[in-house]
Protein backbone atom coordinates (compact mmCIF):
# COMPACT_ATOMS: atom_id res chain seq x y z
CA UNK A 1 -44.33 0.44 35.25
CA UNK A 2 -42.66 -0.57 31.86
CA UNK A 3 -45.08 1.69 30.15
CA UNK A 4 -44.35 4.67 32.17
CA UNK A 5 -40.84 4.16 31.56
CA UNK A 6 -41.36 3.59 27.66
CA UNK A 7 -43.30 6.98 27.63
CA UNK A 8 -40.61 8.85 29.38
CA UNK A 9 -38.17 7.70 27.10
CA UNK A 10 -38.92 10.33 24.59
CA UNK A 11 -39.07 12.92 27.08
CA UNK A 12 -35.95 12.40 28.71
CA UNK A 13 -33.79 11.82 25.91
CA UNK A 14 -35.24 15.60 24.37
CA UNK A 15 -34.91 17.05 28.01
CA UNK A 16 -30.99 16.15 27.70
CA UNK A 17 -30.43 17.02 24.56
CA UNK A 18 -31.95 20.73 25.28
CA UNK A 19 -30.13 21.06 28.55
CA UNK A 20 -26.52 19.77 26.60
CA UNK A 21 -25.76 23.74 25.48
CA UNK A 22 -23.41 24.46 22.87
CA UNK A 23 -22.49 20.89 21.11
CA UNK A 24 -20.04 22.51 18.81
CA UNK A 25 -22.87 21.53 15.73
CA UNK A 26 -22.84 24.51 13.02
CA UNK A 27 -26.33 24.72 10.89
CA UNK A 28 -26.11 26.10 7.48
CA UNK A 29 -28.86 26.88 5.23
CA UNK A 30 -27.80 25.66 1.50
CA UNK A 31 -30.13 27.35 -1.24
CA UNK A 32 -32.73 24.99 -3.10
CA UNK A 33 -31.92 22.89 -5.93
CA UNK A 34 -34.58 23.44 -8.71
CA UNK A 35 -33.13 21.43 -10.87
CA UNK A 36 -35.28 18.47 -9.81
CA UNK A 37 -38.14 20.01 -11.66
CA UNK A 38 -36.41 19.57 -14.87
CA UNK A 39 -36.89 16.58 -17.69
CA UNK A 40 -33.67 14.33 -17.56
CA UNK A 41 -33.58 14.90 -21.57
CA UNK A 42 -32.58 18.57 -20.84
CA UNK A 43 -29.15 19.44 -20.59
CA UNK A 44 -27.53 18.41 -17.11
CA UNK A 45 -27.97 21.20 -14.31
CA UNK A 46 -25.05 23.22 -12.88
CA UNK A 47 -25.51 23.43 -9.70
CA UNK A 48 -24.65 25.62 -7.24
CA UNK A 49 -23.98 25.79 -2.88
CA UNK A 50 -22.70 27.65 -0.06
CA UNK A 51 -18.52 26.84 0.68
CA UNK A 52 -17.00 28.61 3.44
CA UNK A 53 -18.11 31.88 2.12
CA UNK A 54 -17.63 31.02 -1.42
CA UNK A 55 -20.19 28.74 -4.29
CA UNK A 56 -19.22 25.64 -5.88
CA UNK A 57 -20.53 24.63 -9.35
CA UNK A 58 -20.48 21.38 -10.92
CA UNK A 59 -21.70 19.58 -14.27
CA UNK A 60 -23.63 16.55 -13.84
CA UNK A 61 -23.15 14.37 -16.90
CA UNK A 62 -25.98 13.46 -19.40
CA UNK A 63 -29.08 11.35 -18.10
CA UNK A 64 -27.91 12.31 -14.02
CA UNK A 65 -31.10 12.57 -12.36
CA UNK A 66 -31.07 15.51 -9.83
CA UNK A 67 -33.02 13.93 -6.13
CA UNK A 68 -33.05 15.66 -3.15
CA UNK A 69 -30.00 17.12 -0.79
CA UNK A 70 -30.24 16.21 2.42
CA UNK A 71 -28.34 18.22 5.18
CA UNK A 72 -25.25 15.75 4.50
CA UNK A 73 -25.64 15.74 0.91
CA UNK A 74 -24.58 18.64 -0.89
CA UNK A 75 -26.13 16.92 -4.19
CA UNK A 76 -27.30 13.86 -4.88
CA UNK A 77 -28.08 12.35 -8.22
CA UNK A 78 -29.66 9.01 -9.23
CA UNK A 79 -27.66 7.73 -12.19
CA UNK A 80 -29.50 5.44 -14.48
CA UNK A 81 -28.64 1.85 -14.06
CA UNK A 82 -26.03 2.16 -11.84
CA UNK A 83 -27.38 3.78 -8.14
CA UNK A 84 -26.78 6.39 -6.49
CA UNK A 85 -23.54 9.12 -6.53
CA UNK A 86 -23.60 12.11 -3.81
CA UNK A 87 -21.28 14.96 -2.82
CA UNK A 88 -20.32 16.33 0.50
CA UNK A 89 -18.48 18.16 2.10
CA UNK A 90 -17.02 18.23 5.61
CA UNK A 91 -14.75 20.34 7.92
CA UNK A 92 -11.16 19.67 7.93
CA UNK A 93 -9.73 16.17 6.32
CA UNK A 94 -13.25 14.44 7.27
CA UNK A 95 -11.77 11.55 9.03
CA UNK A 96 -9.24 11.58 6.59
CA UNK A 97 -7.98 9.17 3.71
CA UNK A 98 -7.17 6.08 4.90
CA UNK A 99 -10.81 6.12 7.76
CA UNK A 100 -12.72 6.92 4.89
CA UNK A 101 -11.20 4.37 2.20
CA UNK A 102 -11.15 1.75 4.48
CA UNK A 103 -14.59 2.18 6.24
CA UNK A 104 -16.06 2.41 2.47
CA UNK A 105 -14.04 -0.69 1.74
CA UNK A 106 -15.94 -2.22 4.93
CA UNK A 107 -19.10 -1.49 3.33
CA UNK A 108 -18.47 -4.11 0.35
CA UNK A 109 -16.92 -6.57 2.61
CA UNK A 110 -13.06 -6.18 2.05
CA UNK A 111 -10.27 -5.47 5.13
CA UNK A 112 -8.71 -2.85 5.80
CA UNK A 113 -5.91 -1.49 3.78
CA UNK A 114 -2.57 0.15 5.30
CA UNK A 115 -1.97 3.63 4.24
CA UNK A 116 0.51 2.94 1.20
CA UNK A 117 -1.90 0.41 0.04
CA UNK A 118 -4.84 3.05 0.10
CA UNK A 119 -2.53 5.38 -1.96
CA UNK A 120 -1.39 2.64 -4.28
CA UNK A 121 -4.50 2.24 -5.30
CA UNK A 122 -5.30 5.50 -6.30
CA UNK A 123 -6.31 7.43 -9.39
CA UNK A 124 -4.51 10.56 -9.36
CA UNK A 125 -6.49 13.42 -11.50
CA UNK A 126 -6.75 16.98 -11.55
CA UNK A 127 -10.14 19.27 -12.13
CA UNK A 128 -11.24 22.82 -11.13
CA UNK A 129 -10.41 22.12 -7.70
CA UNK A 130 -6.69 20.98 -8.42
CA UNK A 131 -5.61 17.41 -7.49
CA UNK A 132 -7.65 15.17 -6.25
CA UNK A 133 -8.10 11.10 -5.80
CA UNK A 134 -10.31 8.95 -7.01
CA UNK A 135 -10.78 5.53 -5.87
CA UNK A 136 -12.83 2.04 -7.50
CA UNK A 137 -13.66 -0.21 -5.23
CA UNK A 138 -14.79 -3.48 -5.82
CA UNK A 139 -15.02 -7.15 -3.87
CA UNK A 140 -15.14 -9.66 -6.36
CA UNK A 141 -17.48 -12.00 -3.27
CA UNK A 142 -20.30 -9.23 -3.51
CA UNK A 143 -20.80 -8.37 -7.15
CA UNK A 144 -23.58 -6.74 -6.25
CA UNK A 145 -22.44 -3.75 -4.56
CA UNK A 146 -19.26 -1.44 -5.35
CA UNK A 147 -18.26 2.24 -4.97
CA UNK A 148 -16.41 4.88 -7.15
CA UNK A 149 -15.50 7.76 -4.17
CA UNK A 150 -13.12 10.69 -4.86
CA UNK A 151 -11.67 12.59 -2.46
CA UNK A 152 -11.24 16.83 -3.22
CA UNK A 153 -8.84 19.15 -0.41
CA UNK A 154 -10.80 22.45 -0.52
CA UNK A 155 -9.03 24.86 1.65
CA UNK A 156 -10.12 24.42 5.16
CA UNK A 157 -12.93 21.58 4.10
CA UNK A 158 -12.96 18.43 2.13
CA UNK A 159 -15.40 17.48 -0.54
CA UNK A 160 -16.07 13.81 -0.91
CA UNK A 161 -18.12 12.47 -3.79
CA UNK A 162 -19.07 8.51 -4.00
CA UNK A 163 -21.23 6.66 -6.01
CA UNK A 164 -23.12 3.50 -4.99
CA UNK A 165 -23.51 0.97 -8.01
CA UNK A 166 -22.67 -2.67 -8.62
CA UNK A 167 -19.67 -3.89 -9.89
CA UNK A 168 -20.67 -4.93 -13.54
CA UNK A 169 -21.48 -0.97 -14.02
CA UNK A 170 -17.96 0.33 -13.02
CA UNK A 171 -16.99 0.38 -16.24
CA UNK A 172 -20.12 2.24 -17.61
CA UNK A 173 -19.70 5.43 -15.28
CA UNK A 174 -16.28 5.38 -14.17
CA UNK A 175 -15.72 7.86 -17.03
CA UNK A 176 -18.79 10.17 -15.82
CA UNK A 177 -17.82 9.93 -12.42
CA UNK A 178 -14.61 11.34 -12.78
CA UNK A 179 -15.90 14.02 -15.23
CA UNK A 180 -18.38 15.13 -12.37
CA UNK A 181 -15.80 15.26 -10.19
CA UNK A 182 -13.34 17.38 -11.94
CA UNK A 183 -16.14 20.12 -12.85
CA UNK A 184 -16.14 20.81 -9.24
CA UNK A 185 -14.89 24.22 -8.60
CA UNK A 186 -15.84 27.74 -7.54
CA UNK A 187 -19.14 28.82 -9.33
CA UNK A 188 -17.07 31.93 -10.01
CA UNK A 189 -14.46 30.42 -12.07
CA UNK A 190 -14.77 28.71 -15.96
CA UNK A 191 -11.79 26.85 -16.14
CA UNK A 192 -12.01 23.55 -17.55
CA UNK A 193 -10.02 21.85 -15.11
CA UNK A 194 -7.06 20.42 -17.62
């Protein structure tokens, strides 16, 4: 009996997910970075995907190692000796400021903060997008694991970028970090993002 049940599992829960309908879930098909194929001593790729009808672009600094998107992950880049930074983007506020600070603060071990903390802690800066926040957090208990994350408004979307490294390499690629983020902007346009 249990193994009857175990093998119907699978079959039921793909029955009601097929029989659901419409789930509100929007596909989009994001055109293929080839920059993986290149040597990391070449110059960083500009790279380039689909945004509500319009391309971003973006620098990756020196020695950012291009890995695969995935279908939450816009880019993603390995970044020598520190981890892991990634960009995407999602519809509307995308849970907004103070769910997203505070659940990435849960993911080093530190409480929640209350809105005016959040923004209090914030690194105000400007790039091809306009302003945007950036945020470094850090828990002092878990050296090991920390997170730069910015936060860019697009028009009806918001692009969040946050990179996964621990805490003694803050200092390292905080500057990077918030160079990548402020060459995000529409493939279309050059400005430099003063």
């Amino acid at each position: 009996m249990r193994r009857s049940i175990r093998l119907l599992a699978p079959l039921l829960t793909l029955f009601l997910a097929a029989s659901c309908g419409d789930s509100g879930v929007q596909n989009y098909t994001l055109p293929k970075d080839e920059a993986g194929a290149r040597a990391p001593e070449m110059a960083p790729p500009v790279a380039g995907a689909a945004h509500g009808g319009s391309e971003l672009s973006w620098t990756a600094p020196e020695g950012w190692v291009p890995t695969s998107a995935t279908p939450m992950k816009l880019a993603a880049f390995a970044v020598p000796q520190a981890g892991e930074c990634y960009l995407m983007i999602l519809g509307g506020e995308g849970g907004g400021l103070v769910g997203n600070v505070n659940r990435w603060r849960g993911q080093i071990g530190l409480p929640a903060q209350s809105s005016a903390e959040i923004k209090a802690s914030a690194k105000q800066l400007k790039g091809r997008l306009g302003p945007f926040l950036a945020f470094r957090i850090e828990n002092p208990a878990h050296p090991e694991r920390a997170i730069l994350a910015a936060i860019l408004p697009l028009k009806d979307r918001t692009a969040f970028v946050k990179l996964n490294t621990p805490a003694h390499r803050l200092d390292a690629v905080e500057g990077a970090f918030d160079a990548f983020c402020s060459s995000i902007g529409p493939a279309d346009s050059n400005a430099s993002g003063d």
